[in-house]
Protein backbone atom coordinates (compact mmCIF):
# COMPACT_ATOMS: atom_id res chain seq x y z
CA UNK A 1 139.54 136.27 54.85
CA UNK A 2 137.04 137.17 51.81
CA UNK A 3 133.99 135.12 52.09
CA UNK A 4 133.97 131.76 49.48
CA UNK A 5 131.42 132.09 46.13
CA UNK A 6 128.52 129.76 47.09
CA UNK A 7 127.91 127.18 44.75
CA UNK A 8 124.69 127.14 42.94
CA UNK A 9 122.68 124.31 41.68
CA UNK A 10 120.04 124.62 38.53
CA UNK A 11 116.58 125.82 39.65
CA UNK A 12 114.85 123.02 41.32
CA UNK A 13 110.94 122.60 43.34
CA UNK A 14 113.09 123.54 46.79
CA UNK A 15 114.64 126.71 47.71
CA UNK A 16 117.50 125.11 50.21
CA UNK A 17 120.42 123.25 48.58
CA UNK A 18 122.94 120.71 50.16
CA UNK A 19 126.01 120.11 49.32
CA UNK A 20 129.14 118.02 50.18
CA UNK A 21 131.86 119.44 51.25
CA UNK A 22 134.78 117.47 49.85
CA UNK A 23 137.39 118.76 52.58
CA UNK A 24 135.31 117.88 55.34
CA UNK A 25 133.23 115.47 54.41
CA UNK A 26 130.36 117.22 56.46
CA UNK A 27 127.13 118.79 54.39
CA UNK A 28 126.23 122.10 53.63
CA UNK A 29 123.11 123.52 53.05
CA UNK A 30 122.26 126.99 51.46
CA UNK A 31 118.68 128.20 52.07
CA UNK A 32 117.54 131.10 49.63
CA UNK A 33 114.26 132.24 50.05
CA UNK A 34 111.86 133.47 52.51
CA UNK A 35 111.28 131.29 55.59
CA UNK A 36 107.46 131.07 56.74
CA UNK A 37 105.24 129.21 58.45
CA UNK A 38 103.43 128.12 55.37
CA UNK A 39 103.57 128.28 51.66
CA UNK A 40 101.62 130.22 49.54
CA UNK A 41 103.55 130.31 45.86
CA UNK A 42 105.50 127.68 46.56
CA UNK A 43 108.83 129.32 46.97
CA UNK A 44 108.78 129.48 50.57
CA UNK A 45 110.79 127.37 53.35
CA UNK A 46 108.81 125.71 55.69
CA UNK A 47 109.26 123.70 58.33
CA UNK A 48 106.68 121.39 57.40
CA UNK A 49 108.81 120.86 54.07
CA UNK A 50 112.19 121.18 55.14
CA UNK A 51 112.42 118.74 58.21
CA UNK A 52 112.06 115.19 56.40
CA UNK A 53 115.07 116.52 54.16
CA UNK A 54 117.02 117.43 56.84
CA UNK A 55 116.84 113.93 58.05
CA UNK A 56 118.64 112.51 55.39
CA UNK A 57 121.84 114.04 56.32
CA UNK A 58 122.90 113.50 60.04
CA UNK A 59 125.95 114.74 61.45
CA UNK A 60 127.58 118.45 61.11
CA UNK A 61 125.81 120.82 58.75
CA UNK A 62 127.00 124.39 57.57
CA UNK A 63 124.09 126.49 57.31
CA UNK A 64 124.52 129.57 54.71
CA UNK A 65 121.17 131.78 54.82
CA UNK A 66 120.25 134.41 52.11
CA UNK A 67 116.51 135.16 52.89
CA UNK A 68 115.12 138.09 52.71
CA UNK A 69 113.85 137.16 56.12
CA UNK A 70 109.62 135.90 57.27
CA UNK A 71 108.31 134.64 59.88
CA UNK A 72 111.01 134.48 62.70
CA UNK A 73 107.98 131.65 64.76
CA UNK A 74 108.78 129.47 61.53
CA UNK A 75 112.79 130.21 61.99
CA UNK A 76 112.65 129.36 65.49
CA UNK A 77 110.92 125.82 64.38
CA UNK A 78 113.99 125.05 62.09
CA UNK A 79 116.47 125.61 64.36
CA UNK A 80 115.06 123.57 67.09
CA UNK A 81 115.04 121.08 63.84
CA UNK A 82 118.73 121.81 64.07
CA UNK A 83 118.76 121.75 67.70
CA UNK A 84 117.18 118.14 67.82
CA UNK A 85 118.90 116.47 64.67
């Protein structure tokens, strides 16, 4: 099976991205950027930043990571946010 083109939104102030997934009906969420415990340029996911929007969408969530990797303390905090939701 050949892995599916990830569908990209216009730049916006985060660096995650949900989206719907019509089949399912479950969201999806694309994080592309660093992950760290805090944010220096802005371009950085936090957890600080990133739990109040994960909030807004309970149920199953796809996760699809391209990060150059960071601070694996600040990982660990977002997937306990996973963990927890």
């Amino acid at each position: 099976m050949f892995p599916r083109a990830i569908p990209r939104s216009p730049p916006a102030t985060t660096f995650w991205n949900w989206i719907k997934n019509e089949e399912t009906g479950e969201s999806e969420l694309y994080l592309d950027s660093a992950i760290s415990d805090e944010t220096w340029f802005g371009d950085e996911i936090t957890p600080a930043n990133f739990k109040s929007e994960l909030l807004k969408h309970p149920g199953n969530v796809t996760v699809w990571i391209n990060s150059p990797g960071g601070d694996v303390f600040a990982a660990h905090a977002i997937h306990n946010l996973f963990i927890n939701n």
